[in-house]
PDB file of N, CA and C in Angstrom:
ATOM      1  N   UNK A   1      11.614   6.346 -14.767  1.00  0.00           N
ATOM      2  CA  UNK A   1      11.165   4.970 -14.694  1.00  0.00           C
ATOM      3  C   UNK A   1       9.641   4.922 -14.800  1.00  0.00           C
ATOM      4  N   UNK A   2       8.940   3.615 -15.600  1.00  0.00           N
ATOM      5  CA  UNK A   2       7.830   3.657 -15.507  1.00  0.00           C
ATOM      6  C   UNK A   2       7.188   3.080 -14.291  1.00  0.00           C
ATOM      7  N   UNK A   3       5.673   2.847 -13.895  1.00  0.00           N
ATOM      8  CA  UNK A   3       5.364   2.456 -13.119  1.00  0.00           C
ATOM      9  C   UNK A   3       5.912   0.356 -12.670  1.00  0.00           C
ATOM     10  N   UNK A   4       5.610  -0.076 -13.708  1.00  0.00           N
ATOM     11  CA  UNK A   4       5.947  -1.215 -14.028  1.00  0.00           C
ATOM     12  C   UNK A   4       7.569  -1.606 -13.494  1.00  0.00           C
ATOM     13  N   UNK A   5       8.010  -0.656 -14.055  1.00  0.00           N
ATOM     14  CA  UNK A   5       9.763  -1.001 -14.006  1.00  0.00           C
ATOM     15  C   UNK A   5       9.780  -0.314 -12.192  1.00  0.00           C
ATOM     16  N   UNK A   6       9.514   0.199 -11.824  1.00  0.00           N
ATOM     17  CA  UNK A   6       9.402   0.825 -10.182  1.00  0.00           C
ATOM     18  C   UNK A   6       8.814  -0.552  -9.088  1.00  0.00           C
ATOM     19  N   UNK A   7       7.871  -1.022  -9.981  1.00  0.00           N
ATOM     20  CA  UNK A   7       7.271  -2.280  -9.178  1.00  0.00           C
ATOM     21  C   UNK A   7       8.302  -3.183  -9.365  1.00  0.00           C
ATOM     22  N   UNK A   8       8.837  -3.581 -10.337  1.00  0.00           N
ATOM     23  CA  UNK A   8       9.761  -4.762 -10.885  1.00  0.00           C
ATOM     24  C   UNK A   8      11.105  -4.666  -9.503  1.00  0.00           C
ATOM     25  N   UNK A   9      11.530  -3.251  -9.760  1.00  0.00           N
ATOM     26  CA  UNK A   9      12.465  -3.065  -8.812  1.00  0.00           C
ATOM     27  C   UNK A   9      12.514  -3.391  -7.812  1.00  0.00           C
ATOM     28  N   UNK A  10      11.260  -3.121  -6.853  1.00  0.00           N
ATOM     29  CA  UNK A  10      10.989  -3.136  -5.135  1.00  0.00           C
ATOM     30  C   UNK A  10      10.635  -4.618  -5.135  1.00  0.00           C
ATOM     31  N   UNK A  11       9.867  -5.446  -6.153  1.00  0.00           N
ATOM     32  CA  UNK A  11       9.992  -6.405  -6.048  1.00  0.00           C
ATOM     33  C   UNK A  11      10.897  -7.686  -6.037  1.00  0.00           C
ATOM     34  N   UNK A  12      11.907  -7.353  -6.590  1.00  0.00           N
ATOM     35  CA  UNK A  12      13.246  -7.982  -7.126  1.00  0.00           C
ATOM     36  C   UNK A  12      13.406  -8.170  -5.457  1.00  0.00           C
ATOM     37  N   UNK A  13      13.412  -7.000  -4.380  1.00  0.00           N
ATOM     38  CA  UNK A  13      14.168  -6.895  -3.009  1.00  0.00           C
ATOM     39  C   UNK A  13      13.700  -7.702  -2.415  1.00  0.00           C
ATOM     40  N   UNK A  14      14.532  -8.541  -1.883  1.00  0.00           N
ATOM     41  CA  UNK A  14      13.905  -9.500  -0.733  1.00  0.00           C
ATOM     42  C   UNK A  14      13.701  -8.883   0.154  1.00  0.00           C
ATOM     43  N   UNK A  15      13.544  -7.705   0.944  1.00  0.00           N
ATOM     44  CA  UNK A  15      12.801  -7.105   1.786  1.00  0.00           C
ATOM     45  C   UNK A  15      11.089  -6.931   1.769  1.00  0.00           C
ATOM     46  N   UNK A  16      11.139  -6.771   0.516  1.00  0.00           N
ATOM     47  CA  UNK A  16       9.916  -6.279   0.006  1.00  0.00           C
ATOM     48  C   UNK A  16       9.218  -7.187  -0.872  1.00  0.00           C
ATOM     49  N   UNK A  17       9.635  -8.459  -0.933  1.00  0.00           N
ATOM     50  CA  UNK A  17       8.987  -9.212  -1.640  1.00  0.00           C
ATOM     51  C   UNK A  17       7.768 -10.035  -0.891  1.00  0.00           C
ATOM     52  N   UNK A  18       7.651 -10.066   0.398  1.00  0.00           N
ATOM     53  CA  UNK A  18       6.389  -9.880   1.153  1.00  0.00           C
ATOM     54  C   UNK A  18       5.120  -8.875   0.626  1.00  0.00           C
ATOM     55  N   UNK A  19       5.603  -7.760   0.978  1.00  0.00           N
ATOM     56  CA  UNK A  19       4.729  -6.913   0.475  1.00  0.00           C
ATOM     57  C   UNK A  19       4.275  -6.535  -1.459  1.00  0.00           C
ATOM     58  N   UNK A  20       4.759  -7.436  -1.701  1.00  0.00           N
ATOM     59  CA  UNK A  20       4.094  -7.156  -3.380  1.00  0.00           C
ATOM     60  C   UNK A  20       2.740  -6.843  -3.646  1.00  0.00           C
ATOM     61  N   UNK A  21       1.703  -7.570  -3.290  1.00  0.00           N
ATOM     62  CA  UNK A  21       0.498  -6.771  -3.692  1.00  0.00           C
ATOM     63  C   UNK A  21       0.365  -4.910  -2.914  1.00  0.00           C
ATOM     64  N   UNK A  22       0.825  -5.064  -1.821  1.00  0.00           N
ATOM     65  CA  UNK A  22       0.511  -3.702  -1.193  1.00  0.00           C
ATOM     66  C   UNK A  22       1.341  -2.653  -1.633  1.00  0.00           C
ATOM     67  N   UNK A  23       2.305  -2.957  -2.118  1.00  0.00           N
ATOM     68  CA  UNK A  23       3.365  -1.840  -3.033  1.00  0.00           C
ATOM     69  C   UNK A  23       2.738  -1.922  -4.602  1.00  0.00           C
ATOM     70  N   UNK A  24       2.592  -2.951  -5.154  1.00  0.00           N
ATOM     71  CA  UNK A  24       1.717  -2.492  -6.364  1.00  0.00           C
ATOM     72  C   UNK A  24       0.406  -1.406  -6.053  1.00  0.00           C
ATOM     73  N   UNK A  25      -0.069  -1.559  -5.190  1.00  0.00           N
ATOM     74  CA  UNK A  25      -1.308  -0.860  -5.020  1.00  0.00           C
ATOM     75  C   UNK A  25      -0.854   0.184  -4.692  1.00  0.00           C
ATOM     76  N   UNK A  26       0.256   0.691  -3.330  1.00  0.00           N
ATOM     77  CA  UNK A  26       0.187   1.535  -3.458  1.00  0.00           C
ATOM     78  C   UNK A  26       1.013   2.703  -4.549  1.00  0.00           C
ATOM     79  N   UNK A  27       1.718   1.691  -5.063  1.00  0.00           N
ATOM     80  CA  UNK A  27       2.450   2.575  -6.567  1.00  0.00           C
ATOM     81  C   UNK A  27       1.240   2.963  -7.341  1.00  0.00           C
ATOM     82  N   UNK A  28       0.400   2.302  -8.063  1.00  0.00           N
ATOM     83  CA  UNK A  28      -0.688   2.763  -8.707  1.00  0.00           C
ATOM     84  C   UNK A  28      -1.464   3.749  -8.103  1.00  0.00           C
ATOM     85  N   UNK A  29      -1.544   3.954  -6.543  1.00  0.00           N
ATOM     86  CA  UNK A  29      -2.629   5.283  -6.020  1.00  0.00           C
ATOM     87  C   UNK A  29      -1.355   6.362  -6.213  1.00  0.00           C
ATOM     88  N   UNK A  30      -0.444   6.510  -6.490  1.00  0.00           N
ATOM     89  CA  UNK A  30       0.138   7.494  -6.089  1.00  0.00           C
ATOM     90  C   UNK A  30      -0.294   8.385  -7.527  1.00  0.00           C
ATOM     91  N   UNK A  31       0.541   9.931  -7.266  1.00  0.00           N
ATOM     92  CA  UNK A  31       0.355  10.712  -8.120  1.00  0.00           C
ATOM     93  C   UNK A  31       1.600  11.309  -8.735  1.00  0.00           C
ATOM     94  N   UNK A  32       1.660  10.694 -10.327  1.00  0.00           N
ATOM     95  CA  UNK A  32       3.239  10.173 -11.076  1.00  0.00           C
ATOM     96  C   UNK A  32       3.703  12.144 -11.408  1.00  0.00           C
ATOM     97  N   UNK A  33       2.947  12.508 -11.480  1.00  0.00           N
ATOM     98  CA  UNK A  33       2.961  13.925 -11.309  1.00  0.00           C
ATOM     99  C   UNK A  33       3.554  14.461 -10.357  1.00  0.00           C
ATOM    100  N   UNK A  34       3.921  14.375  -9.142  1.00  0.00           N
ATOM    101  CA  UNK A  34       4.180  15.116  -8.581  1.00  0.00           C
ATOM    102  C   UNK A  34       5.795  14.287  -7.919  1.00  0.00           C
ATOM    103  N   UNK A  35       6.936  15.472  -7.655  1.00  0.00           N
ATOM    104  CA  UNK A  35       7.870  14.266  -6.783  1.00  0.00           C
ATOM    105  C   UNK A  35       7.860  13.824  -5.013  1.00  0.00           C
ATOM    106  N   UNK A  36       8.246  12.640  -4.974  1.00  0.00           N
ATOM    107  CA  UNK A  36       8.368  12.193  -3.745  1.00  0.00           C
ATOM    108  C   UNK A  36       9.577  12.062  -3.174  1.00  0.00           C
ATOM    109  N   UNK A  37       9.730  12.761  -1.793  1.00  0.00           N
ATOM    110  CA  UNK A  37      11.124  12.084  -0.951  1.00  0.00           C
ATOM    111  C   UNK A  37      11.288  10.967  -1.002  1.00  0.00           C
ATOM    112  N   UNK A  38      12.472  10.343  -0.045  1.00  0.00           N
ATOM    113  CA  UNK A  38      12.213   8.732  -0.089  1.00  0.00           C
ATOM    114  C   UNK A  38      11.526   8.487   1.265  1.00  0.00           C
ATOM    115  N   UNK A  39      11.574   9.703   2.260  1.00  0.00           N
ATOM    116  CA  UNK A  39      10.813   9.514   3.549  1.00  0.00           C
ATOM    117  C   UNK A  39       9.281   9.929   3.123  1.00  0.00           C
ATOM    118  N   UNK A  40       8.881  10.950   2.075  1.00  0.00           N
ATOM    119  CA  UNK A  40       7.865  10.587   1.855  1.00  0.00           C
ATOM    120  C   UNK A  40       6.802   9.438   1.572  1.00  0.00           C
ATOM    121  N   UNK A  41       8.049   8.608   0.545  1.00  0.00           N
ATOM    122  CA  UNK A  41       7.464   7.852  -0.176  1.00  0.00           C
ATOM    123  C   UNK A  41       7.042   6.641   1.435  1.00  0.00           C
ATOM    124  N   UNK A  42       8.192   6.646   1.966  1.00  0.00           N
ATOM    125  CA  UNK A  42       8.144   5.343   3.580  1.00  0.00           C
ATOM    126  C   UNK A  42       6.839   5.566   4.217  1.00  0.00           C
ATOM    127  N   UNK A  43       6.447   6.910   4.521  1.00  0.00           N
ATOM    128  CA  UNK A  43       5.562   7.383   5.520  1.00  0.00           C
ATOM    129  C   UNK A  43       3.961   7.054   4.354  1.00  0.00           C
ATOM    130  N   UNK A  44       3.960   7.640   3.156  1.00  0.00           N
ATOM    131  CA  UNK A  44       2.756   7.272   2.745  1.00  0.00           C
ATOM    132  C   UNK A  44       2.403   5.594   2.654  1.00  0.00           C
ATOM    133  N   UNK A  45       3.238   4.850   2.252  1.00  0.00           N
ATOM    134  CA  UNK A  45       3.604   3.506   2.499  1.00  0.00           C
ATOM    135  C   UNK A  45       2.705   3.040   3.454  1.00  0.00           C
ATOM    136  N   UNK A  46       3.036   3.298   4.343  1.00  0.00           N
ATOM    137  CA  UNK A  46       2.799   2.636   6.342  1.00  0.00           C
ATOM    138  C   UNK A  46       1.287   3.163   5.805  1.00  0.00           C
ATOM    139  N   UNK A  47       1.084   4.108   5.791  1.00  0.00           N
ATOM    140  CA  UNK A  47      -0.605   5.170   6.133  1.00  0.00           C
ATOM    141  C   UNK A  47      -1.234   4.107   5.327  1.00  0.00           C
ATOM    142  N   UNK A  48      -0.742   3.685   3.965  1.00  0.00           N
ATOM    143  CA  UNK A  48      -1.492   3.249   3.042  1.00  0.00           C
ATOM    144  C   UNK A  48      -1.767   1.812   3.645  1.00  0.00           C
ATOM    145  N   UNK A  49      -0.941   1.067   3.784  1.00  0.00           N
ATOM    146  CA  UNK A  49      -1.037  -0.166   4.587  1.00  0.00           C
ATOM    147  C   UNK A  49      -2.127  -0.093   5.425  1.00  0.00           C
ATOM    148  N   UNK A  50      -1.831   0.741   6.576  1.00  0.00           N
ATOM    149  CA  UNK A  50      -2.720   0.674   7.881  1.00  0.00           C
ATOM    150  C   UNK A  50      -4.020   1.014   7.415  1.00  0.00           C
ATOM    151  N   UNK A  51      -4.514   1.916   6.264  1.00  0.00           N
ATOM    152  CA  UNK A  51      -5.748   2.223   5.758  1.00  0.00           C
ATOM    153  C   UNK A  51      -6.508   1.178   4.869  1.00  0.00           C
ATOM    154  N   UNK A  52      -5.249   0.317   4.578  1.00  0.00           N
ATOM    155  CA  UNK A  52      -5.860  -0.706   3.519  1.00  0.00           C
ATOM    156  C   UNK A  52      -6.372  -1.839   4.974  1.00  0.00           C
ATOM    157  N   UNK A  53      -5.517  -2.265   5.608  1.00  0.00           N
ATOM    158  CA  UNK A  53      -5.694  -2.953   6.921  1.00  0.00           C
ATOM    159  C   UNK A  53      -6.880  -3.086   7.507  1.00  0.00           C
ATOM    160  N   UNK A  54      -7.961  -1.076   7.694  1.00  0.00           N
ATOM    161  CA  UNK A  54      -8.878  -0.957   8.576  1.00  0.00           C
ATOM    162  C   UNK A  54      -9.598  -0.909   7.292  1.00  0.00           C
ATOM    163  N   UNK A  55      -9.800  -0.710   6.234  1.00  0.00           N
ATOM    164  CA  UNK A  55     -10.936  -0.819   5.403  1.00  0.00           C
ATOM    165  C   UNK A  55     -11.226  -2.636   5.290  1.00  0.00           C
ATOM    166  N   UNK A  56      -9.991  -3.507   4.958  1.00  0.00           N
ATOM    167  CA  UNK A  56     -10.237  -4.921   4.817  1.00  0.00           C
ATOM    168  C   UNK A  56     -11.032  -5.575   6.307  1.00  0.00           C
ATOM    169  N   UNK A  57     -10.183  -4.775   7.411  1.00  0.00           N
ATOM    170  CA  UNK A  57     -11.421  -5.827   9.077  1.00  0.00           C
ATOM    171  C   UNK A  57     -12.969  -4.850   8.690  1.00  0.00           C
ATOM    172  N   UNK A  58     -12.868  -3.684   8.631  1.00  0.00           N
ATOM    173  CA  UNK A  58     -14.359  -3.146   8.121  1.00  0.00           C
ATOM    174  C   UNK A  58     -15.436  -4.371   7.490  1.00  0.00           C
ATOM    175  N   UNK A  59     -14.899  -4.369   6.506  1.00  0.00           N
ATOM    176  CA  UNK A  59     -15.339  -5.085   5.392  1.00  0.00           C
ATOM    177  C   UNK A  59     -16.181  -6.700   6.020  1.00  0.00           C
ATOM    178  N   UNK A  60     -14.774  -6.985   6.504  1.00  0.00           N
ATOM    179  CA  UNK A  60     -15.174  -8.166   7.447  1.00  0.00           C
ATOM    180  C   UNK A  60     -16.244  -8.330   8.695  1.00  0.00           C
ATOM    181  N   UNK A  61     -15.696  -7.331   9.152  1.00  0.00           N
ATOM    182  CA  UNK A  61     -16.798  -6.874  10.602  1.00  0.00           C
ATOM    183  C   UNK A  61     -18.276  -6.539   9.725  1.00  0.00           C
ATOM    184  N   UNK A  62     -18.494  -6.036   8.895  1.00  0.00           N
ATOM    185  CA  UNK A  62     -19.699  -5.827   7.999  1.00  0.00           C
ATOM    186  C   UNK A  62     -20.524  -7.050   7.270  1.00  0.00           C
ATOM    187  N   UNK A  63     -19.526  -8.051   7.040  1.00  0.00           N
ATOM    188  CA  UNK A  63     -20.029  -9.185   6.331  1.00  0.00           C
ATOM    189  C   UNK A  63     -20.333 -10.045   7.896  1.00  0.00           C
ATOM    190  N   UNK A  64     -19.942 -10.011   8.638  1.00  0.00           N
ATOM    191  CA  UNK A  64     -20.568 -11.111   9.732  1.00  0.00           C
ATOM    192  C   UNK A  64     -21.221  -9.948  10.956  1.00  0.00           C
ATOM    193  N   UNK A  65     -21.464  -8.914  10.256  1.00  0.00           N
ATOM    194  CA  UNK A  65     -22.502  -8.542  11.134  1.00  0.00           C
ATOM    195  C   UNK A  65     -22.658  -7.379  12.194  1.00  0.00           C
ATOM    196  N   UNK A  66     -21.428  -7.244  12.526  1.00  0.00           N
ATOM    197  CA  UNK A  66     -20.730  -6.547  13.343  1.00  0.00           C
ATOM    198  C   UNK A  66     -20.119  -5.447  13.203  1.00  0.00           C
ATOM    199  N   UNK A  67     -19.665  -4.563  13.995  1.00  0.00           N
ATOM    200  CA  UNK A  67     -19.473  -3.555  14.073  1.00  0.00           C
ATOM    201  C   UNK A  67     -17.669  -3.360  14.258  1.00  0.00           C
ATOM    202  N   UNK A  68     -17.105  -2.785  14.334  1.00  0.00           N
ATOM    203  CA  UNK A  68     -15.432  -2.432  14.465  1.00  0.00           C
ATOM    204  C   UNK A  68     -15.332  -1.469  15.559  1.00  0.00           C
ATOM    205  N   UNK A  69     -14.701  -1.830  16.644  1.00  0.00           N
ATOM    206  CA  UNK A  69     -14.278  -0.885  17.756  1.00  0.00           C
ATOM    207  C   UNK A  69     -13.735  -0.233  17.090  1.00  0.00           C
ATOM    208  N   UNK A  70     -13.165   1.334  17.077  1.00  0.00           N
ATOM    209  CA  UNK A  70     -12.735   1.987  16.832  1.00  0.00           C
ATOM    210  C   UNK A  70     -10.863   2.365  17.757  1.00  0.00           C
TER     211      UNK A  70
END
């Protein structure tokens, strides 16, 4: 499957049709080279989320000034 047709799929799911931008993104970081479990694929998922999560309040905490508890 191509990348496109992989997005089309997860998107079709009403589970996952919330998450559409964050599954496009993280389909595109991945590496089409190599294979993935399907618990792989769950667990990089979450990491990717939660990393996209603390870079976006970063971002925020930076534009008004502030700093991010850790």
């Amino acid at each position: 499957m191509t990348k496109a047709q992989v997005i089309s799929l997860l998107k079709s799911n009403s589970n996952l049709m919330d998450e559409e931008e964050d599954l496009t993104g993280f389909i595109n970081s991945l590496d089409w080279a190599k294979g993935y479990s399907a618990e792989e694929l769950k667990q990089k998922f979450e990491t990717f989320k939660v990393e996209k999560y603390d870079r976006e309040l970063a971002a925020i905490a930076n534009a008004h000034g502030t700093k991010r508890k850790a």
